[in-house]
Protein backbone atom coordinates (compact mmCIF):
# COMPACT_ATOMS: atom_id res chain seq x y z
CA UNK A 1 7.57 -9.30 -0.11
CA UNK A 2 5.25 -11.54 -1.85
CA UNK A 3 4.25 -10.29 -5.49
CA UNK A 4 0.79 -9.29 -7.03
CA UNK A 5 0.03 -12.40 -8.36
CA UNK A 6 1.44 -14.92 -6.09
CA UNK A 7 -1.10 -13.16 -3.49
CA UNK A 8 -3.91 -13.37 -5.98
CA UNK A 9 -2.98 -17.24 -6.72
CA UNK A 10 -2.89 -17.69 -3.15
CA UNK A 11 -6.55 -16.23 -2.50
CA UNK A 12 -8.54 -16.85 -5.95
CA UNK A 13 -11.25 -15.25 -4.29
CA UNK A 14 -9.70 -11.87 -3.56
CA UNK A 15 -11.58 -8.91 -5.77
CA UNK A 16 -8.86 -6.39 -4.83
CA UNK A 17 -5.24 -6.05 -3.07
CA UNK A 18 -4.45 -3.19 -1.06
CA UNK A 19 -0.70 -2.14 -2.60
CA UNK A 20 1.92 -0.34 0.42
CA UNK A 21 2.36 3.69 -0.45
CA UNK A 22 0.39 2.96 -3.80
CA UNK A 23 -3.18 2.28 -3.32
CA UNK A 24 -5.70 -0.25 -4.35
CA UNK A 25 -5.78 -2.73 -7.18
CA UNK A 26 -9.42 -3.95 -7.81
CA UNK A 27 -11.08 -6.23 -9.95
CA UNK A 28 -14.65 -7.07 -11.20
CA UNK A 29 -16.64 -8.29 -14.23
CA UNK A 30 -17.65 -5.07 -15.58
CA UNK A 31 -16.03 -1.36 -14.83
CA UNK A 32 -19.42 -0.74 -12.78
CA UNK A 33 -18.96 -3.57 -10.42
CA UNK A 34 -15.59 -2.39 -9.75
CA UNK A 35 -16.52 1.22 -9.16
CA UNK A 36 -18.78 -0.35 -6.91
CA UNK A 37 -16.44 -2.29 -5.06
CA UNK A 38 -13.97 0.69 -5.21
CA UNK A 39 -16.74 2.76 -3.19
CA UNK A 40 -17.28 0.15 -0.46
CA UNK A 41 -13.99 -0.43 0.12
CA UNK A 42 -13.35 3.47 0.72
CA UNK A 43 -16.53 3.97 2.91
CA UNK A 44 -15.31 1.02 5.01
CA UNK A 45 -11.75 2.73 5.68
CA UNK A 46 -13.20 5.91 6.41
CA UNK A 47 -15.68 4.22 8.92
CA UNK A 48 -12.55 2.55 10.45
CA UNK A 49 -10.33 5.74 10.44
CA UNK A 50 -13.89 6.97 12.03
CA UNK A 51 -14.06 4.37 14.70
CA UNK A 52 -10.06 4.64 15.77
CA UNK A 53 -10.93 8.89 15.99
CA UNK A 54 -13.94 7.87 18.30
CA UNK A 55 -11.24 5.71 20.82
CA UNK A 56 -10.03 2.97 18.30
CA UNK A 57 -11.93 -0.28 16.83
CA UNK A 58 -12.40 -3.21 18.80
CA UNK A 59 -12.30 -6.73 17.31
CA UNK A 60 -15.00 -8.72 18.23
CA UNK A 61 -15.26 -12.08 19.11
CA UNK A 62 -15.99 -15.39 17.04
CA UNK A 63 -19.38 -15.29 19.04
CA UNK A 64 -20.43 -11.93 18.55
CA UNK A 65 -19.65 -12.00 14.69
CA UNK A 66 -21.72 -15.28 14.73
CA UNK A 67 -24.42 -13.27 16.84
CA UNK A 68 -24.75 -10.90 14.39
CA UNK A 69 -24.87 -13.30 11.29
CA UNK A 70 -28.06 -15.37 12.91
CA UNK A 71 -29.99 -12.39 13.23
């Protein structure tokens, strides 16, 4: 199991790291950006615990995600 900051070192870009059967660890450059970042991340699990109720999530495709960037 790789530790907390060997995962950060390996993604400088990472603004939080999901932690096994203790929750999240999230970072920002002022407590309100965090909060911020805190909410999104929740809303996006509860959408995906959403979409997996509704029949599960489906990955999409390299295309598709590209589709959706151009427009």
């Amino acid at each position: 199991m790789k530790g907390i900051a060997q995962v950060l070192a390996e993604n400088p870009g990472a603004n939080a790291v999901l932690l096994g059967n203790h929750g999240l660890l999230a970072f920002g450059p002022d407590p309100v950006a965090t909060g911020r970042l805190v909410i999104a991340i929740e809303k996006s699990a509860a959408a995906e615990l959403d979409a997996a109720a509704l029949g599960s999530a489906r990955q999409r495709s390299a295309a598709q995600r590209i589709s959706c960037q151009v427009h």
